[in-house]
N, C-alpha and C. Protein backbone atom coordinates (compact mmCIF):
# COMPACT_ATOMS: atom_id res chain seq x y z
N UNK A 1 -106.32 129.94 21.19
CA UNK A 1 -105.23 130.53 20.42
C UNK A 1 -104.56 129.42 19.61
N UNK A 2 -104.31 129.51 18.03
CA UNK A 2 -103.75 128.70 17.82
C UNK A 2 -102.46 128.29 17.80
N UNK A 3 -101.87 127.02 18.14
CA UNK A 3 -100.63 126.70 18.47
C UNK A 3 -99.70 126.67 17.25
N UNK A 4 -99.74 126.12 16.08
CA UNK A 4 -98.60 125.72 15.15
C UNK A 4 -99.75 126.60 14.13
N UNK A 5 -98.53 126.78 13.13
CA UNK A 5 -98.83 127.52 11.52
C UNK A 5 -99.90 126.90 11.14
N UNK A 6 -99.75 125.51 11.15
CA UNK A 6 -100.85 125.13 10.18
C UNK A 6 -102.45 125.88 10.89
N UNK A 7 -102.62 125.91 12.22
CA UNK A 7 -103.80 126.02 12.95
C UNK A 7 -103.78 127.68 12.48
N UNK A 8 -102.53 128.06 12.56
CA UNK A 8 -102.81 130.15 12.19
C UNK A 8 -103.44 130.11 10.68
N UNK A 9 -103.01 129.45 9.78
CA UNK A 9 -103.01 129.49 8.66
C UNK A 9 -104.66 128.98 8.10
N UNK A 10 -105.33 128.23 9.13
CA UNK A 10 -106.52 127.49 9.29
C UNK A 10 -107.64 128.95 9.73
N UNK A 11 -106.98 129.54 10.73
CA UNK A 11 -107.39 130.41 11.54
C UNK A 11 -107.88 131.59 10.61
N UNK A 12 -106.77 132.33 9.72
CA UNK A 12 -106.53 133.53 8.56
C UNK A 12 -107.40 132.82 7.72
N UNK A 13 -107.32 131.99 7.26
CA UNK A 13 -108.57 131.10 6.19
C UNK A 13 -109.70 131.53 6.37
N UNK A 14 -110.38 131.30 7.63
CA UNK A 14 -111.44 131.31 8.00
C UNK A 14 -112.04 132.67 7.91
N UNK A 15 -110.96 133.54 9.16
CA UNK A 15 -111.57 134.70 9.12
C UNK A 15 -111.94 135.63 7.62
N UNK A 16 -110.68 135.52 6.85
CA UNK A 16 -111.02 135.75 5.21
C UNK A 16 -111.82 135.85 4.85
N UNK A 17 -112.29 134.65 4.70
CA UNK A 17 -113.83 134.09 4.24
C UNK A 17 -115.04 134.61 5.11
N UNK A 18 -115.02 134.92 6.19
CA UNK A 18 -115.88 135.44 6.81
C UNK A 18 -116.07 136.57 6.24
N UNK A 19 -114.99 137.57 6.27
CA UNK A 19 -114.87 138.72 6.21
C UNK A 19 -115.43 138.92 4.45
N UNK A 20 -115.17 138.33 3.49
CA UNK A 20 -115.12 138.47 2.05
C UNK A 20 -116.95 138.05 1.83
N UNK A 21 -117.00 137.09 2.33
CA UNK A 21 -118.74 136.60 2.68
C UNK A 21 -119.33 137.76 2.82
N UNK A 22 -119.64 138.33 4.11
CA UNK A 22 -119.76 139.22 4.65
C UNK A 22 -119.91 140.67 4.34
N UNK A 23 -118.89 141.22 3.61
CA UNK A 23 -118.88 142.04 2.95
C UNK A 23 -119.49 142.24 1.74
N UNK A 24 -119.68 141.65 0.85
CA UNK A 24 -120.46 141.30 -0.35
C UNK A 24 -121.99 141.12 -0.54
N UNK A 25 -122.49 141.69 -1.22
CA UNK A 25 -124.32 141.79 -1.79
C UNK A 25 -124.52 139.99 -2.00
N UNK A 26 -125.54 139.92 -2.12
CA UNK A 26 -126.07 138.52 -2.94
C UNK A 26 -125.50 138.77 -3.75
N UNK A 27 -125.76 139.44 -4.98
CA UNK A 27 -125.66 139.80 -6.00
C UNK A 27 -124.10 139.44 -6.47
N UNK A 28 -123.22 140.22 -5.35
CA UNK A 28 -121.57 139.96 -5.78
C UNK A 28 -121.45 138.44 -5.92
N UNK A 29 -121.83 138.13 -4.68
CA UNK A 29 -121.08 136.65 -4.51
C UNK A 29 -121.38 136.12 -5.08
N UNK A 30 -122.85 135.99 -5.72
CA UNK A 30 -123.16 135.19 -7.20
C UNK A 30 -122.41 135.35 -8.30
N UNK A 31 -122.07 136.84 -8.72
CA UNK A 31 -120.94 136.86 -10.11
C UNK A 31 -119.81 136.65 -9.27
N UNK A 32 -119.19 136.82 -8.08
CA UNK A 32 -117.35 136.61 -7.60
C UNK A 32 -117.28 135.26 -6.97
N UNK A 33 -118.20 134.67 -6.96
CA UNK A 33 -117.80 133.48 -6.22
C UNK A 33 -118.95 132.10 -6.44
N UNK A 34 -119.63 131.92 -7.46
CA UNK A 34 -120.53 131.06 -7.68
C UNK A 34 -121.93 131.20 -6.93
N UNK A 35 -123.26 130.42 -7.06
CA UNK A 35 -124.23 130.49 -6.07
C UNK A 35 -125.12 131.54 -7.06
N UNK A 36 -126.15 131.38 -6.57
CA UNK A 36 -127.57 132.26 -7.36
C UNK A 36 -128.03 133.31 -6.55
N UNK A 37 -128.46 134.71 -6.98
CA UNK A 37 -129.94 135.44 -6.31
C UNK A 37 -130.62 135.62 -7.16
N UNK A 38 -131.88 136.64 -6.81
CA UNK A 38 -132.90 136.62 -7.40
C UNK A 38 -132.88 138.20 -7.40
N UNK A 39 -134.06 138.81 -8.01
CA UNK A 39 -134.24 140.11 -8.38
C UNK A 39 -135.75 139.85 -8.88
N UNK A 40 -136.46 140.88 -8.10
CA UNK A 40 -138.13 140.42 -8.69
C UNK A 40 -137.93 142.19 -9.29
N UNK A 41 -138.53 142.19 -10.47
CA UNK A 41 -138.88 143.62 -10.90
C UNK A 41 -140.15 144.68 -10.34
N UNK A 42 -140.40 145.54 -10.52
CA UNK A 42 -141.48 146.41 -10.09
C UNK A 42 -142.63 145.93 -10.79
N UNK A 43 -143.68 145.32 -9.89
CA UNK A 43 -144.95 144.97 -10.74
C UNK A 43 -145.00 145.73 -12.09
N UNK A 44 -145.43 144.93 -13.35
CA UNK A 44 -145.67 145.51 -14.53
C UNK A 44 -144.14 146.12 -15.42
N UNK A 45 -143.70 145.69 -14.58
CA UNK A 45 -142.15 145.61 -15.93
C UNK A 45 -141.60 144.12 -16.44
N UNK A 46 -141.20 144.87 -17.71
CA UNK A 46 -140.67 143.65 -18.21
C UNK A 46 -139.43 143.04 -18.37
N UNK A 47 -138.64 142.99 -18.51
CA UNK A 47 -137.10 142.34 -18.85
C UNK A 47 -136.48 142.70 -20.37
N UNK A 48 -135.92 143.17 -20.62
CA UNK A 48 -135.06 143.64 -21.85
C UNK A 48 -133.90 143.17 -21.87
N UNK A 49 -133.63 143.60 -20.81
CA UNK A 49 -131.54 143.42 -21.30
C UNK A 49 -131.13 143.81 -19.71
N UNK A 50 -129.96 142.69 -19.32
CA UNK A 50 -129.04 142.19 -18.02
C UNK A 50 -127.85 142.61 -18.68
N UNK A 51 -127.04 143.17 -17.77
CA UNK A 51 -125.64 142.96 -17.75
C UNK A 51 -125.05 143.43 -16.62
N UNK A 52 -123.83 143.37 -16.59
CA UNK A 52 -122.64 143.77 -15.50
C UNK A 52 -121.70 145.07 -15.43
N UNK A 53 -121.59 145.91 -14.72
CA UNK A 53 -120.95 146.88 -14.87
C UNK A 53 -120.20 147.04 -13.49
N UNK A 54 -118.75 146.63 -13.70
CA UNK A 54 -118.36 146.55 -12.51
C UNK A 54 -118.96 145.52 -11.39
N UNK A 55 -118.62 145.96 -10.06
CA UNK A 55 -120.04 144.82 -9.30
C UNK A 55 -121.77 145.63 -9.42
N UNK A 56 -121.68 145.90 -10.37
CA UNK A 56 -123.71 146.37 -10.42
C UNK A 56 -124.12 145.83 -11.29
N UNK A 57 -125.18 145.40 -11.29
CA UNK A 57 -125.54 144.61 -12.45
C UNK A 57 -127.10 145.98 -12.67
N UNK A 58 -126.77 145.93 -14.18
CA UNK A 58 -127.91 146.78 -14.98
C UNK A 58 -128.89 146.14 -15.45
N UNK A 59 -130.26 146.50 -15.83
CA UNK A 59 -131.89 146.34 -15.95
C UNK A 59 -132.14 146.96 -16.87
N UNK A 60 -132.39 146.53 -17.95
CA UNK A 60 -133.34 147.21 -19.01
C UNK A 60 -134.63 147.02 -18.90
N UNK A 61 -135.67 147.44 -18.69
CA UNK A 61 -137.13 147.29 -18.22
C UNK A 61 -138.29 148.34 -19.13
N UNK A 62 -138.97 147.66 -19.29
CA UNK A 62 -139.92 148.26 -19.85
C UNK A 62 -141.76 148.12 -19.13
N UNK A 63 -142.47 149.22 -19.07
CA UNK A 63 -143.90 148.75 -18.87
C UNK A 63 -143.80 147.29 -20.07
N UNK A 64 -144.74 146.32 -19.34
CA UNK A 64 -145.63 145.30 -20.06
C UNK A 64 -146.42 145.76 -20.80
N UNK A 65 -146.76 145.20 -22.39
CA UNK A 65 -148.38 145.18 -23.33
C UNK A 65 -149.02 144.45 -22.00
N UNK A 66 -150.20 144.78 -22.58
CA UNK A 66 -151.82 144.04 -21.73
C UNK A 66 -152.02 143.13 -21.83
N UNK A 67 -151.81 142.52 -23.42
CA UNK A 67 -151.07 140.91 -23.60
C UNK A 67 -150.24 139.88 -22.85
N UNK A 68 -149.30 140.76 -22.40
CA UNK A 68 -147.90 140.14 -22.01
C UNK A 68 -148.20 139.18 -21.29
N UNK A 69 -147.19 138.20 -21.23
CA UNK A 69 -147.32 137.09 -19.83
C UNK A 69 -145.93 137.28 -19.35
N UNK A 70 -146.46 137.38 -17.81
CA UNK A 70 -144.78 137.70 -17.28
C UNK A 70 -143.94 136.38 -16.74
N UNK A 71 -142.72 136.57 -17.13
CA UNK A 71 -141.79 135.48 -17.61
C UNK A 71 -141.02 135.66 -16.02
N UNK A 72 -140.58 134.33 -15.82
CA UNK A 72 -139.15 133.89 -15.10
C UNK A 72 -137.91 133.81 -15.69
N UNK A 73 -136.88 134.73 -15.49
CA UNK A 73 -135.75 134.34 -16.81
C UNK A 73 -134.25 134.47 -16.01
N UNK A 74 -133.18 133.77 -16.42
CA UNK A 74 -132.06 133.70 -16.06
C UNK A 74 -130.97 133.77 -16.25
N UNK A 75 -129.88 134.87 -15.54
CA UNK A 75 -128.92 135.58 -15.81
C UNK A 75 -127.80 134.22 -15.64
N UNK A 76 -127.18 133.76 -16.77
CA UNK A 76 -125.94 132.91 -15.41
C UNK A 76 -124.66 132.85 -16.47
N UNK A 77 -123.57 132.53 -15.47
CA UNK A 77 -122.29 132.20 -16.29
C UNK A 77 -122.06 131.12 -16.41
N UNK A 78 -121.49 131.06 -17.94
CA UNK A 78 -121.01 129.76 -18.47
C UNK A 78 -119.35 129.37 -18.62
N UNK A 79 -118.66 129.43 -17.15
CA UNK A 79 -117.26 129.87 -17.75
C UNK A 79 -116.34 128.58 -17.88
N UNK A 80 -115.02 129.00 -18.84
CA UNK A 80 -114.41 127.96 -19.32
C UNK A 80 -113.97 127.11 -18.79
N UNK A 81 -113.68 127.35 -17.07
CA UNK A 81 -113.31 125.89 -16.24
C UNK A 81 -114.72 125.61 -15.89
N UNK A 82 -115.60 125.85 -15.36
CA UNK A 82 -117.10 125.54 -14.85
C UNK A 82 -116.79 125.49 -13.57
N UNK A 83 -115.99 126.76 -12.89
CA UNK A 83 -115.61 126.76 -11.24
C UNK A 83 -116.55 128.67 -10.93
N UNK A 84 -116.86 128.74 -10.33
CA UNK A 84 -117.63 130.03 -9.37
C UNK A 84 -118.72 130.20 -10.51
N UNK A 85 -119.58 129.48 -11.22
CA UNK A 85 -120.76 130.03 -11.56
C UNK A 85 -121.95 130.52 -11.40
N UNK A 86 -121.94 131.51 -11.61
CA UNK A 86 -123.27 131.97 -10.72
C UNK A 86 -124.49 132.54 -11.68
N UNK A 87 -125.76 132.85 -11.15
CA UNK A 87 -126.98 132.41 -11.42
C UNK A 87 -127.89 133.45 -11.08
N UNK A 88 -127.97 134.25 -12.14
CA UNK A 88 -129.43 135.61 -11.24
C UNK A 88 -130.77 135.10 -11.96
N UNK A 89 -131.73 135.16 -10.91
CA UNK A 89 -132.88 135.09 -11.78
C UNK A 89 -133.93 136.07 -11.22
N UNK A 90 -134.82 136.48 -12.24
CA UNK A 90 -134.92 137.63 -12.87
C UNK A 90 -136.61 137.46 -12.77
N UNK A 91 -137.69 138.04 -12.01
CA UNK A 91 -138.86 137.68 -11.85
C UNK A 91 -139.94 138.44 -12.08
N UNK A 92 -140.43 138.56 -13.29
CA UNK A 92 -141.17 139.34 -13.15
C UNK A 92 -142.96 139.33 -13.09
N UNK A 93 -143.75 140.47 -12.34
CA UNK A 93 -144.87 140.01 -12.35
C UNK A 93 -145.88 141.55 -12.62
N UNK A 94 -146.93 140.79 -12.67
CA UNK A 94 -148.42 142.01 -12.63
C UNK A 94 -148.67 142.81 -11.74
């Protein structure tokens, strides 16, 4: 049990963070709190267009040409302090 504020205050910290960790997708904590995931697409799609809607992030996808070569590509933020940036990358294959 902790004895003085500072140790409660150490204590509420922690659990917070547990709890906020915890609760959250890969996905969130990469856009709310810095850190990368990944997302592999359905064999034979391609990549169009990423974005954010709320905490979901949207997929524009298309079948591949027969041509195509399937690409590795990456979602990330560039923000004006350079504090919680985060990093999706985007995988697609045959």
């Amino acid at each position: 049990m902790p004895k003085t504020i500072r140790e409660m205050k150490k204590a509420l910290l922690i659990a917070f963070a547990v709890i906020i960790l915890t609760g959250c997708t890969e996905k969130e904590r990469a856009r709310s709190l810095g850190g990368s995931s990944e997302i592999k697409l359905e064999k034979g799609q391609r990549l169009l267009e990423v974005t954010w809607k709320g905490n979901d992030i949207w997929l524009l996808t298309e079948p591949m040409d027969s041509d195509y070569q399937p690409r590795t590509k990456t979602f990330y933020e560039d923000s004006a302090w350079g504090l919680y940036e985060g990093k999706i990358t985007i995988i697609e294959s045959r």
